[in-house]
Protein backbone atom coordinates (compact mmCIF):
# COMPACT_ATOMS: atom_id res chain seq x y z
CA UNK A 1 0.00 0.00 0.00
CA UNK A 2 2.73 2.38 0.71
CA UNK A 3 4.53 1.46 -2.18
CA UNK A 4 1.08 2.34 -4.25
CA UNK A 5 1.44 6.24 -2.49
CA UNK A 6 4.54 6.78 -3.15
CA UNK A 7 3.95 6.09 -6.52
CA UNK A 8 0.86 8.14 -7.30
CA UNK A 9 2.41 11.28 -5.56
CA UNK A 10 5.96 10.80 -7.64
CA UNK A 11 3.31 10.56 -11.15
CA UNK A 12 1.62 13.58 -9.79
CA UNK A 13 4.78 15.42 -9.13
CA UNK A 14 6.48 14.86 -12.37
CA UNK A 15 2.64 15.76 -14.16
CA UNK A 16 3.42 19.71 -14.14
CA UNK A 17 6.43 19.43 -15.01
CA UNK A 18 5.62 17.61 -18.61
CA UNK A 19 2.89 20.12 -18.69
CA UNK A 20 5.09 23.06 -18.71
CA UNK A 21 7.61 21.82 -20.73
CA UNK A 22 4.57 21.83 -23.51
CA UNK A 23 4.02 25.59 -23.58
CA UNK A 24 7.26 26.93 -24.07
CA UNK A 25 10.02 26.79 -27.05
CA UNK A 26 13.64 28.26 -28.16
CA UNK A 27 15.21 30.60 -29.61
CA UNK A 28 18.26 29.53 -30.87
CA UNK A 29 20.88 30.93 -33.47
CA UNK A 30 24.56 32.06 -34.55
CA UNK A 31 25.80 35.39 -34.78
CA UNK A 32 28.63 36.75 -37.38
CA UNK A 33 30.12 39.45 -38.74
CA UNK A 34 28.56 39.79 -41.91
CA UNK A 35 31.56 41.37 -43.84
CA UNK A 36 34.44 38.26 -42.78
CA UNK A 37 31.93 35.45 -41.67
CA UNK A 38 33.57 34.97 -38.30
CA UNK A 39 31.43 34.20 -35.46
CA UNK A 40 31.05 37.56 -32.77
CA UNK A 41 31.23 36.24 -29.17
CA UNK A 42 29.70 38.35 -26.55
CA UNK A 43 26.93 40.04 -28.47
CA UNK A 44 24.13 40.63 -26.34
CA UNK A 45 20.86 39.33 -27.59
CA UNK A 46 17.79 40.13 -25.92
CA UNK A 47 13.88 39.82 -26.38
CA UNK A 48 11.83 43.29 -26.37
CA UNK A 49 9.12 42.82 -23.80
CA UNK A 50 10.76 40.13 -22.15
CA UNK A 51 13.42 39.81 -18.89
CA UNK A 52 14.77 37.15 -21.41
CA UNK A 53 18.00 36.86 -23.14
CA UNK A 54 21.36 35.37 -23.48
CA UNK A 55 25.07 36.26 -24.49
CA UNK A 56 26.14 34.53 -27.53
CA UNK A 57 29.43 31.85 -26.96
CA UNK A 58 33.20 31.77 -28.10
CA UNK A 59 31.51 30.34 -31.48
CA UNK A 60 28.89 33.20 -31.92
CA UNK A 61 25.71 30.71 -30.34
CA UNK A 62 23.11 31.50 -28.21
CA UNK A 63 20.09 29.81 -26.90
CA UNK A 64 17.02 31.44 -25.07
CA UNK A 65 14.92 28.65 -23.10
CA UNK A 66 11.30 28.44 -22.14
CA UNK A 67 10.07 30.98 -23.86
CA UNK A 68 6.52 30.88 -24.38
CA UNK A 69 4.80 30.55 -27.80
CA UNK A 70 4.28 33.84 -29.53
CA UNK A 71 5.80 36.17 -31.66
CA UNK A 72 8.88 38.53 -30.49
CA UNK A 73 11.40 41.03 -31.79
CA UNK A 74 14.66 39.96 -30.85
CA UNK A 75 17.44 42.58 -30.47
CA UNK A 76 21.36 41.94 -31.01
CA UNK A 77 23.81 44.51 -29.54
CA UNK A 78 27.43 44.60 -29.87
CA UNK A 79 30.30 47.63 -29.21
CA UNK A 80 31.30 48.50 -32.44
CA UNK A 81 28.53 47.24 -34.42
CA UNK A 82 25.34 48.43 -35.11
CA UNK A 83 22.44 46.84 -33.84
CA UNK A 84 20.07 44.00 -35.46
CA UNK A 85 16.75 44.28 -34.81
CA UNK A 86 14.84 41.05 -35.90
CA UNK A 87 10.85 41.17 -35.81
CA UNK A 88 8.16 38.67 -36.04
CA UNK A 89 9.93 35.77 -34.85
CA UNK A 90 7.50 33.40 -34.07
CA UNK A 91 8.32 30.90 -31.57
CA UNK A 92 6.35 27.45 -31.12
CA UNK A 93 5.54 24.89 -28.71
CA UNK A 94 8.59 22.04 -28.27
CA UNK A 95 10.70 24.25 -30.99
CA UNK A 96 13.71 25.81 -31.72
CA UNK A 97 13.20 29.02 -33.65
């Protein structure tokens, strides 16, 4: 019987969490210089109307998690370069935009 409890409340506990992971998706993507190709670490990306953002890596990534589904405008800011704006990017559920 207590085996039985145990079991239901570790189901029930791990419920929201599936749940949650089904609303949300990614924004993912590389950022370069567009003159020379090479990848620009430490550009600041963020999302406009958002806390959200990242910083991309040595290799010019970045990934933004959980984001929920929608559309955004995602900005890209780095000294010496102008900025990107990026508009309508349309992120949905379980995928990387």
């Amino acid at each position: 019987m207590f085996k039985k409890i145990v079991l239901s409340l570790a189901v029930l506990t791990l419920i929201p969490l599936t749940a949650y992971s089904q609303v949300s998706g990614t924004i993912a993507g590389t950022v370069v210089d567009k003159e020379t190709g090479d990848p620009l670490p430490g550009v600041n990306i963020t999302v406009d109307g958002t806390f959200r953002g990242a910083n991309t890596d040595i290799d010019g990534f970045f990934r933004i998690l959980n984001m929920p589904a929608g559309g955004y405008t995602v900005r890209a800011a780095f000294i010496g370069y102008r900025e990107m704006v990026i508009q309508d990017i349309n992120v949905s559920v379980d995928h990387t935009t």
